[in-house]
N, C-alpha and C. Protein backbone atom coordinates (compact mmCIF):
# COMPACT_ATOMS: atom_id res chain seq x y z
N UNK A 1 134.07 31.64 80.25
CA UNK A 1 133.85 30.64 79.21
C UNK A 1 134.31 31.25 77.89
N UNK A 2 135.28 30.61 76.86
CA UNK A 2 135.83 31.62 76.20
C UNK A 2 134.71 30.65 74.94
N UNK A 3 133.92 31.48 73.88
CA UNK A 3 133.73 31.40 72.40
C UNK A 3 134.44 30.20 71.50
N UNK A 4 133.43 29.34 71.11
CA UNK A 4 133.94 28.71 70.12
C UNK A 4 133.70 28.95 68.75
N UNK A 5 134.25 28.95 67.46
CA UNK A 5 134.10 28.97 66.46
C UNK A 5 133.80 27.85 65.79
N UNK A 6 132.57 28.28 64.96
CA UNK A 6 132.51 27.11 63.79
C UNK A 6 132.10 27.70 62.71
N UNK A 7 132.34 26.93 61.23
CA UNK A 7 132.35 27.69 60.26
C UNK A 7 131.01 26.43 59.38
N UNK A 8 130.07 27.12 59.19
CA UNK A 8 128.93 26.28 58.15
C UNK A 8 128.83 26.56 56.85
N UNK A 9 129.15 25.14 56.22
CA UNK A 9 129.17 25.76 54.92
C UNK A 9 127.55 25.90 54.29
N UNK A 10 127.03 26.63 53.52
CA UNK A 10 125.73 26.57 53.03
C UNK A 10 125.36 26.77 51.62
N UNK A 11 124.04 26.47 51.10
CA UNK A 11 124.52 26.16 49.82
C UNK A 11 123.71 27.55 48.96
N UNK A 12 123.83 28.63 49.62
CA UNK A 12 124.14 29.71 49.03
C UNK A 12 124.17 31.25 50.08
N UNK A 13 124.45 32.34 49.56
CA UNK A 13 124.47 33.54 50.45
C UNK A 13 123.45 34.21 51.34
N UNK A 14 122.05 33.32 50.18
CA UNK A 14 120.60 33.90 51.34
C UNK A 14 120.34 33.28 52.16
N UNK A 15 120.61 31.98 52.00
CA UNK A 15 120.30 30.53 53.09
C UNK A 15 121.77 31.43 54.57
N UNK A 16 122.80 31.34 54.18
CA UNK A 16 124.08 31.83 55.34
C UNK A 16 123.32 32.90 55.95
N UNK A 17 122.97 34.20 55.28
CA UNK A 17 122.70 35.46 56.20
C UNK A 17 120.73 34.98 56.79
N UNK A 18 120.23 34.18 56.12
CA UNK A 18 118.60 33.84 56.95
C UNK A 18 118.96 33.29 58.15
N UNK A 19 120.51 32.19 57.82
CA UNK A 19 120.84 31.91 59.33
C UNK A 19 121.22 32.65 60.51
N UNK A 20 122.00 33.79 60.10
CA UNK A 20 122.72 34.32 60.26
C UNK A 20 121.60 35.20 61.34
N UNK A 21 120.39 35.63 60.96
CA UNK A 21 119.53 36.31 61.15
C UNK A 21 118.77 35.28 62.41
N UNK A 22 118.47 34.27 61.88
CA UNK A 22 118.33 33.49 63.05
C UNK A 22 118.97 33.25 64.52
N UNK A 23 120.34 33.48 64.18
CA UNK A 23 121.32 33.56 65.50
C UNK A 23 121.01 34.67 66.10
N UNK A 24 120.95 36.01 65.79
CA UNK A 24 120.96 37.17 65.87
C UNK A 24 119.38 36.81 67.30
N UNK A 25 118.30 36.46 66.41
CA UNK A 25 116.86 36.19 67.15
C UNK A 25 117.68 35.66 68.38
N UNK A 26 118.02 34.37 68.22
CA UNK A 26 118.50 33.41 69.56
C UNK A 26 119.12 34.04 70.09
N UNK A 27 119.98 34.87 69.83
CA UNK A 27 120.75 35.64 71.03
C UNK A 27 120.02 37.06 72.26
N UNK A 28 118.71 37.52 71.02
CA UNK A 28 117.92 38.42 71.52
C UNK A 28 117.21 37.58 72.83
N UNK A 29 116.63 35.72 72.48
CA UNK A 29 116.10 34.93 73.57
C UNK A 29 117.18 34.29 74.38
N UNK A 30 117.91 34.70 74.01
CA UNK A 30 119.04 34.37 75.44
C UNK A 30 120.04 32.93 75.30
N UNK A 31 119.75 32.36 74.06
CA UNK A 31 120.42 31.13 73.84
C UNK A 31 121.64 31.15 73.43
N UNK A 32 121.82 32.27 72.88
CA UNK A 32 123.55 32.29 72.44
C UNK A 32 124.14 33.63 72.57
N UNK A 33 125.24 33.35 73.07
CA UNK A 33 126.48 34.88 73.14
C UNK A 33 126.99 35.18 71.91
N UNK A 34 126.43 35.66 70.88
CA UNK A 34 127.11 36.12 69.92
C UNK A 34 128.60 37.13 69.68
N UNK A 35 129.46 36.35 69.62
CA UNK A 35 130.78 37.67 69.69
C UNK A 35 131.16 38.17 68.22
N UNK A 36 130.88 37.42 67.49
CA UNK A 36 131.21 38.01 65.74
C UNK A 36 130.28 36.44 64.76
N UNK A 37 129.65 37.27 63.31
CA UNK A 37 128.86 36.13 62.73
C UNK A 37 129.13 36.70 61.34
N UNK A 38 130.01 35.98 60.78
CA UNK A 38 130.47 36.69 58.71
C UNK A 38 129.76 35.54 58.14
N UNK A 39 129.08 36.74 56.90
CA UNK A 39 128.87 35.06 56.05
C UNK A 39 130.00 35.66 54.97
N UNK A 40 130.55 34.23 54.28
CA UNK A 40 131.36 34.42 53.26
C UNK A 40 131.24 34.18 52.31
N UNK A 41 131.10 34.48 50.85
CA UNK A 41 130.84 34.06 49.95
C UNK A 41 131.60 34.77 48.08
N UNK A 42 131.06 34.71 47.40
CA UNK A 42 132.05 34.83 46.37
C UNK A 42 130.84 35.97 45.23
N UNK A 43 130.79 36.68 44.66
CA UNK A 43 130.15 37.56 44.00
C UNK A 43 130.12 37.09 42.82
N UNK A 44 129.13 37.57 41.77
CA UNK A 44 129.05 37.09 40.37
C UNK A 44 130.66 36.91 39.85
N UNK A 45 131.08 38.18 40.05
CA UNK A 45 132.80 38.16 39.60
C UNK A 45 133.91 37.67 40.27
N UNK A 46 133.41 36.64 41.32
CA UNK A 46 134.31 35.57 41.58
C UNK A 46 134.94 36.52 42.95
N UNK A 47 134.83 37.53 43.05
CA UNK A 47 135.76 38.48 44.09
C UNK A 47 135.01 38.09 45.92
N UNK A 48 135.88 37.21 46.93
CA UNK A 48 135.23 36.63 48.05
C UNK A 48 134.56 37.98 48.80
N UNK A 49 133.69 38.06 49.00
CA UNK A 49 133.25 39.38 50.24
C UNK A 49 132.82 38.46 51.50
N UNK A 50 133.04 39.48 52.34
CA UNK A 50 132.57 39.13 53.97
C UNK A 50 131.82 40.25 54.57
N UNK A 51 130.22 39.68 54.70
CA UNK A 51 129.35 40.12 55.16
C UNK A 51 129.44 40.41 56.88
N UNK A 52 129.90 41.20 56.74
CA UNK A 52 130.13 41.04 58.57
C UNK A 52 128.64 41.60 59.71
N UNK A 53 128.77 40.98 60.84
CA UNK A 53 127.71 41.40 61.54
C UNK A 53 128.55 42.69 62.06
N UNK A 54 129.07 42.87 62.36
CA UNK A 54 129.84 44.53 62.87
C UNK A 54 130.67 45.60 62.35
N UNK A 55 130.60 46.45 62.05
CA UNK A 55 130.81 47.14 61.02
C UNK A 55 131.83 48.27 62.17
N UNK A 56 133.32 47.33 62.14
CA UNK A 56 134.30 48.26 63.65
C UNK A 56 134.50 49.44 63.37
N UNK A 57 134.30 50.44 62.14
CA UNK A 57 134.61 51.87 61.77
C UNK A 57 133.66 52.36 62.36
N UNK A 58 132.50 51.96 62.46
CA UNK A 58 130.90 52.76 62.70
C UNK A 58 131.48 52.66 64.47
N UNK A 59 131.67 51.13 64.87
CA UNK A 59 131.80 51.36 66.03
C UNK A 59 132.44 51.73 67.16
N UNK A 60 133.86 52.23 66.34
CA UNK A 60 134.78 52.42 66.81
C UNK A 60 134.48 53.83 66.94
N UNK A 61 133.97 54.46 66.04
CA UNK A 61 133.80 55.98 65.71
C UNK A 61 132.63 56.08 66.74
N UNK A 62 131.57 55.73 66.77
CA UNK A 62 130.87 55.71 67.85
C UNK A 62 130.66 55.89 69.28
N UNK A 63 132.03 54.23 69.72
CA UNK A 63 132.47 54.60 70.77
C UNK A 63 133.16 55.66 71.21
N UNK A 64 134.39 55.69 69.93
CA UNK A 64 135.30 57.31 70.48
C UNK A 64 134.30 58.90 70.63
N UNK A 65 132.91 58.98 69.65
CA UNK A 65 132.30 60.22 69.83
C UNK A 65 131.85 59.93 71.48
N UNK A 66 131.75 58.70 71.96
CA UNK A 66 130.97 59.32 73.61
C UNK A 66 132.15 59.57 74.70
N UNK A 67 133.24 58.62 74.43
CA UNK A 67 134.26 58.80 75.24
C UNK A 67 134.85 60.45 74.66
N UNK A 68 134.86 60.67 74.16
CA UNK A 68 134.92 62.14 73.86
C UNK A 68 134.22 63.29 74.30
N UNK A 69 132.95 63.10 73.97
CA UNK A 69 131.93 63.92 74.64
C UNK A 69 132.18 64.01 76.11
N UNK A 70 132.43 62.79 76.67
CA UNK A 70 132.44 62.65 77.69
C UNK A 70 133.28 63.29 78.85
N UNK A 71 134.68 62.99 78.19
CA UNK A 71 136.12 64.21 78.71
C UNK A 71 135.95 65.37 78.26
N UNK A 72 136.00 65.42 76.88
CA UNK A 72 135.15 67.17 76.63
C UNK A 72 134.42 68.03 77.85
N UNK A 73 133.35 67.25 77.71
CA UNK A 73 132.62 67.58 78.97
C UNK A 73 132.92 67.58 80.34
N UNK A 74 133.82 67.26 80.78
CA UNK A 74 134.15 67.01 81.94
C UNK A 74 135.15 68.39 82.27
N UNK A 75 136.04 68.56 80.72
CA UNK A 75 137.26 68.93 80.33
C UNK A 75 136.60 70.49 80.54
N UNK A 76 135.35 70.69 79.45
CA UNK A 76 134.57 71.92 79.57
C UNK A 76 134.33 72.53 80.46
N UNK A 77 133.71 71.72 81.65
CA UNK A 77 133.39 72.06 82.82
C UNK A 77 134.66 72.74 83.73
N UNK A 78 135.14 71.88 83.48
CA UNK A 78 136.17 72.30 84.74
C UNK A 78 136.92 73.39 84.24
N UNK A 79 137.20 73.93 82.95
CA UNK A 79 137.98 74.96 82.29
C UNK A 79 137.11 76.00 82.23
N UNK A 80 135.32 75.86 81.55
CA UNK A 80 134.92 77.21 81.16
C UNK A 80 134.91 76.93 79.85
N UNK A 81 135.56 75.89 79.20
CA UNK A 81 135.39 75.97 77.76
C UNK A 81 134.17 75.46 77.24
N UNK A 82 133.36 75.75 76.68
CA UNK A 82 132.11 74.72 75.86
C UNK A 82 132.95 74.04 74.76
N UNK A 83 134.08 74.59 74.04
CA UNK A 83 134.44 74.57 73.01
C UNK A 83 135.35 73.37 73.13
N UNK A 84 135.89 73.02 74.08
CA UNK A 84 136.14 71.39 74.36
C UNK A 84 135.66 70.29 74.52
N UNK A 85 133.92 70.53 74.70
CA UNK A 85 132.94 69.27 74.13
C UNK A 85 133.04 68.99 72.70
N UNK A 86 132.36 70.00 71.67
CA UNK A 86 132.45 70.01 70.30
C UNK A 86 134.06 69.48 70.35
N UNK A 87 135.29 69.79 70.29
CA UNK A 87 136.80 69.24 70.10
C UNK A 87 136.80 67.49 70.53
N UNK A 88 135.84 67.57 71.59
CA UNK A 88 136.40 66.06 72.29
C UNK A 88 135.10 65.46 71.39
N UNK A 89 133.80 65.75 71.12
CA UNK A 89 133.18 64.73 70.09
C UNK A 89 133.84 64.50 69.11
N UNK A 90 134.54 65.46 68.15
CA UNK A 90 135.09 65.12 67.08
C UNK A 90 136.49 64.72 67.29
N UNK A 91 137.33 64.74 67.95
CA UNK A 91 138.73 63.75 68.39
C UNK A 91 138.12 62.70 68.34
N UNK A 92 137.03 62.18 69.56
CA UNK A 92 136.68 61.31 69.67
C UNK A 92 136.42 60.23 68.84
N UNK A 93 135.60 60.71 67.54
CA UNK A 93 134.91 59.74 66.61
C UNK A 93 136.10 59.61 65.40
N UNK A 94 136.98 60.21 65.72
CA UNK A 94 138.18 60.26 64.55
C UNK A 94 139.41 59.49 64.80
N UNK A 95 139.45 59.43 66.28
CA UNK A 95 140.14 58.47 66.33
C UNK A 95 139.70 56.81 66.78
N UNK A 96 138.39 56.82 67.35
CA UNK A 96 137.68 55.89 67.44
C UNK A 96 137.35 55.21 66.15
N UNK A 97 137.29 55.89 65.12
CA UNK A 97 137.10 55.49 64.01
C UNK A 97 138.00 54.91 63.05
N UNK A 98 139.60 55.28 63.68
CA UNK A 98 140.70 54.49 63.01
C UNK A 98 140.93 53.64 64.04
N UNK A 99 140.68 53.81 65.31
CA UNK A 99 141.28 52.55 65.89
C UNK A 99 139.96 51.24 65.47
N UNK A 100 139.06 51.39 65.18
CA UNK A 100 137.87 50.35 64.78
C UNK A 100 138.04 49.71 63.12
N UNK A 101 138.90 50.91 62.35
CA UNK A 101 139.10 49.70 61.03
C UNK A 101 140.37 49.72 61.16
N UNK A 102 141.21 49.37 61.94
CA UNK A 102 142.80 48.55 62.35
C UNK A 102 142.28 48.05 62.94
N UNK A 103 141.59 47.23 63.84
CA UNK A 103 141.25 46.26 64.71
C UNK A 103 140.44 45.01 64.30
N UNK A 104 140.68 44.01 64.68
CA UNK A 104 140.01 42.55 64.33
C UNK A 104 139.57 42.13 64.80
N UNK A 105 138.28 42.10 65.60
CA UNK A 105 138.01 41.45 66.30
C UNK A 105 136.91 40.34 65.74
N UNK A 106 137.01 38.82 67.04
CA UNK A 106 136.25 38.11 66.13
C UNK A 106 137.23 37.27 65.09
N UNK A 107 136.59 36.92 64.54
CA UNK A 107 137.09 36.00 63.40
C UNK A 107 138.01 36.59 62.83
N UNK A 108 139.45 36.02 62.32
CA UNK A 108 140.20 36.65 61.17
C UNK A 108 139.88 36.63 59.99
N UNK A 109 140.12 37.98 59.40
CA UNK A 109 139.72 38.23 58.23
C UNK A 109 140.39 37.31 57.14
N UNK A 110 141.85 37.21 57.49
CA UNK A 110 142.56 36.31 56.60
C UNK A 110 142.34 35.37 56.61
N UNK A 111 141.79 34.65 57.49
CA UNK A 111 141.75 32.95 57.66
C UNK A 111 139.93 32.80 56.55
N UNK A 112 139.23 34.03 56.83
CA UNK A 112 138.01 33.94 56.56
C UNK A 112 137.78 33.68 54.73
N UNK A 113 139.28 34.60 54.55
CA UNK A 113 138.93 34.71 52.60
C UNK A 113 139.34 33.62 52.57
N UNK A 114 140.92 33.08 53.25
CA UNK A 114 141.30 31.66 52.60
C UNK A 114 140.20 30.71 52.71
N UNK A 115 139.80 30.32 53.24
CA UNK A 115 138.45 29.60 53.17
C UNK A 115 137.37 29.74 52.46
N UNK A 116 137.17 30.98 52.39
CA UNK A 116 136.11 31.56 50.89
C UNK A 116 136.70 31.13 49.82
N UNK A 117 138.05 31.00 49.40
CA UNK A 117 138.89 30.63 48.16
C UNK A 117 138.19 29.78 47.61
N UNK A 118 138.38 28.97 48.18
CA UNK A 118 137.52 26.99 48.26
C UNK A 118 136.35 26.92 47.68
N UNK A 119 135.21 28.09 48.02
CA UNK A 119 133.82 27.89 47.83
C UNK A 119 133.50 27.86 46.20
N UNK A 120 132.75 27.11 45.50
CA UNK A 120 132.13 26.90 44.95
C UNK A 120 131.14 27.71 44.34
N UNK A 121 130.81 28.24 43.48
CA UNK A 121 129.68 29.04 43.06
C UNK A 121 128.52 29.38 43.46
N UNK A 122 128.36 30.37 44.08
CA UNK A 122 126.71 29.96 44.58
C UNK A 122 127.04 29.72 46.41
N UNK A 123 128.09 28.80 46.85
CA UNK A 123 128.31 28.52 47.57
C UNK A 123 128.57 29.94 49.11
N UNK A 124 128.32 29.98 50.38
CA UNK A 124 128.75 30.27 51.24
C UNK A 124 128.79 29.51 52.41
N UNK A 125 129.72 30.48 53.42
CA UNK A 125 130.42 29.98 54.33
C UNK A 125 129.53 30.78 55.77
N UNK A 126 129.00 30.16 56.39
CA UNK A 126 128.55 31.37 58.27
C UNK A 126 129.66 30.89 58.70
N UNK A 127 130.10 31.64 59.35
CA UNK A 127 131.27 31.95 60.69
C UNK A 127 130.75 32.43 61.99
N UNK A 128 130.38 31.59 62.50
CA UNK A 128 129.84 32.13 63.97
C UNK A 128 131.00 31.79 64.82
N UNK A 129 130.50 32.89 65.85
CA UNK A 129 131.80 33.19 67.18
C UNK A 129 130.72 33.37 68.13
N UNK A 130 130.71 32.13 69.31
CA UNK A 130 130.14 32.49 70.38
C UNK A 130 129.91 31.30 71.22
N UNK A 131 128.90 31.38 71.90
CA UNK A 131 128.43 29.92 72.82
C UNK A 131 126.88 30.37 73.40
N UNK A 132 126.66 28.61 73.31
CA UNK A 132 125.40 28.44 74.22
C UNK A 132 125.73 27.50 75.15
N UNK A 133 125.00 28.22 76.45
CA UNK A 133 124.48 26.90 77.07
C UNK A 133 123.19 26.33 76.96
N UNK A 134 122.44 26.02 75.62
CA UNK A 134 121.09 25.54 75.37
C UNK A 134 121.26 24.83 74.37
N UNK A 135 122.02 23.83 74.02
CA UNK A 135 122.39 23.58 72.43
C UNK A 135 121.13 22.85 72.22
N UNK A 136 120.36 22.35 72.55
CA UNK A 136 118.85 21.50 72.49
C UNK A 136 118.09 22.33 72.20
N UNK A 137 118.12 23.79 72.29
CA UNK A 137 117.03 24.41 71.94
C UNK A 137 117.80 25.30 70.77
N UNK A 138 119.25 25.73 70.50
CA UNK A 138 119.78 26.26 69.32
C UNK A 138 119.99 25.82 67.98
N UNK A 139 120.40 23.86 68.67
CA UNK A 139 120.57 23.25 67.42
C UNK A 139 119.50 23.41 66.14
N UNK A 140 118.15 22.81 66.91
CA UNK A 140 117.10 22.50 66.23
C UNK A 140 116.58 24.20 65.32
N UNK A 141 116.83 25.18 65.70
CA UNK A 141 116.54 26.55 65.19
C UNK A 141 117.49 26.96 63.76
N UNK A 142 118.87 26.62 64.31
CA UNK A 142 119.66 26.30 63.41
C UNK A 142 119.56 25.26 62.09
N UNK A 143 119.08 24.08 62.40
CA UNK A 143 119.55 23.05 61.36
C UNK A 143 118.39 23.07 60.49
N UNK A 144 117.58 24.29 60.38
CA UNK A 144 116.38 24.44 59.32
C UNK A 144 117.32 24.60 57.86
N UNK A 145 118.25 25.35 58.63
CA UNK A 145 118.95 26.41 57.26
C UNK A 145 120.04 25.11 56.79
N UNK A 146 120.17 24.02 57.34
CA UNK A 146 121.18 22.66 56.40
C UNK A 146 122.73 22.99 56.58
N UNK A 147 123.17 22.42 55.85
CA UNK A 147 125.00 22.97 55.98
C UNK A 147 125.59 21.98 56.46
N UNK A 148 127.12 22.19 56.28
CA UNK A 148 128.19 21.06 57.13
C UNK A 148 128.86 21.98 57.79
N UNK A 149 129.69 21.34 58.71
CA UNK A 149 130.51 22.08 59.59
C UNK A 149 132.01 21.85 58.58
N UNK A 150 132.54 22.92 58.20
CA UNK A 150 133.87 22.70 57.67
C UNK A 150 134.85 22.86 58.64
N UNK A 151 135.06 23.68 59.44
CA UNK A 151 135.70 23.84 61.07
C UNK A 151 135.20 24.18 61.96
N UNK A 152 136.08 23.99 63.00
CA UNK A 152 135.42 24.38 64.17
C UNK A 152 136.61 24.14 65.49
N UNK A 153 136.62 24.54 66.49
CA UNK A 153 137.41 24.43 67.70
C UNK A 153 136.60 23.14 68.69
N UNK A 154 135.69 23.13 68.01
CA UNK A 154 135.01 21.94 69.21
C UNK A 154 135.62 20.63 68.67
N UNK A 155 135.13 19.73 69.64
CA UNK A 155 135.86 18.75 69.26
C UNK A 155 134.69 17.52 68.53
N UNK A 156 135.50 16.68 67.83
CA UNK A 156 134.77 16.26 66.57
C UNK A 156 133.27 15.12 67.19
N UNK A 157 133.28 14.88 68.23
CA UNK A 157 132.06 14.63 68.73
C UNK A 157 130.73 16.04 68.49
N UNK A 158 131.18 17.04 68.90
CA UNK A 158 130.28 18.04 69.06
C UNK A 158 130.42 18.32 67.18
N UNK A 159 130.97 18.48 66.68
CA UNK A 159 130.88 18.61 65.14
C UNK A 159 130.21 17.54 64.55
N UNK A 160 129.96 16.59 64.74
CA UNK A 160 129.53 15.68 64.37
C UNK A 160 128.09 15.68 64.74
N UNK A 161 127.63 16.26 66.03
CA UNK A 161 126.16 16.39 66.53
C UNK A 161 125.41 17.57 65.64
N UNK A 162 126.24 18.53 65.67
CA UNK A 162 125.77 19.38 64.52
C UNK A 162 125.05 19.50 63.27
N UNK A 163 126.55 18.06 62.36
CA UNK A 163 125.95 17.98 60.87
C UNK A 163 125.23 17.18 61.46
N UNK A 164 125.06 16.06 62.21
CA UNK A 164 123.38 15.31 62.21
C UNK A 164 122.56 16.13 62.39
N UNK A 165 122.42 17.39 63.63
CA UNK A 165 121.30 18.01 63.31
C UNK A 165 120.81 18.82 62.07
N UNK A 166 121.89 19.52 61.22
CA UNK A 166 122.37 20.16 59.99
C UNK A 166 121.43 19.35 58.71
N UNK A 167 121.55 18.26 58.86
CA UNK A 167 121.22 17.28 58.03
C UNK A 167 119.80 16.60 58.29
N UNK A 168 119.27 16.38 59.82
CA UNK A 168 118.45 15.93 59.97
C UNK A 168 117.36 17.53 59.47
N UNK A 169 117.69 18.72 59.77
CA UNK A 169 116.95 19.76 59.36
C UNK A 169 116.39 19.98 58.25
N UNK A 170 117.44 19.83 57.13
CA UNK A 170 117.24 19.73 55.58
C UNK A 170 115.72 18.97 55.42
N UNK A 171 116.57 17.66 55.76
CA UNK A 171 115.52 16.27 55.45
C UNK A 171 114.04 16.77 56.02
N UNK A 172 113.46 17.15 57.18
CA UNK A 172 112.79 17.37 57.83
C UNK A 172 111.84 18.23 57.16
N UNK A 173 112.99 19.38 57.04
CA UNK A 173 111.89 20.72 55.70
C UNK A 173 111.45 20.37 54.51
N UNK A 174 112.33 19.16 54.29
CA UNK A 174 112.17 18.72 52.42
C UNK A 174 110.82 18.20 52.50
């Protein structure tokens, strides 16, 4: 089942990441596959930032320190060297760590600012990447936090169920 994207606009940066935080919960209860979640928004000085849920340097570096350790160790063993664990942790996380900030995964970054361009003061954007199969029990968790759908890959029936729930949420909390 491949990830759909949709992008919510919200009507500021704490309302996007409370949601944002909310998805995070639902995915811990099993309702959604989270694959990438940015909120976007614009700073006092107008400059767009993207709050990302994954931070690919940490994890890239991460991954490369175990796959490292790992041949190191293997590498150690079979040679006599200890001194090729310590070599293969640090190869590891050094190059794990450039291949994680060259890589994109998830949402494009470029598509993400052009769209931040647009926003309004005050204004942000959630970018979620993922799927449920529970939308009856995600929608309603979701549409506390309000918003419109500005895009999305689904098709405009399912965008449309959204901002009603989006909207019926608002109203509901007000």
């Amino acid at each position: 089942m491949t990830a759909n994207l949709v992008a919510i606009l919200m009507k500021d940066a704490d309302t996007a990441l409370a949601a944002r935080r909310e998805c995070y919960a639902m995915a811990r209860d099993g309702l959604f596959t989270m694959e990438d979640a940015v909120v976007v928004y614009k700073d006092e000085g107008g400059e767009i930032r993207l709050d990302q849920s994954v931070n690919l340097t940490t994890a890239g570096a991460m991954s490369g320190a175990w796959w490292g350790i790992l041949i190191g160790g293997i590498l150690g063993i079979a040679t006599g060297g200890a001194g090729l664990l310590l070599a293969g942790l640090v190869g590891g996380a050094a190059g794990g760590a450039i291949s994680g900030s060259l890589s994109d995964m998830g949402v494009s970054d470029d598509m993400m600012r052009e769209t931040g361009a647009a926003l309004d003061d005050g204004q942000a954007i959630l970018f979620l990447l993922g799927r449920t199969s529970a939308p009856d029990k995600f929608l309603p968790r979701l549409a506390q936090f309000g918003g419109r759908v500005v895009t999305s890959n689904l098709p405009a029936d399912v965008d449309a169920r959204i901002n009603a729930a989006l909207e019926k949420g608002v109203s509901d909390s007000a």
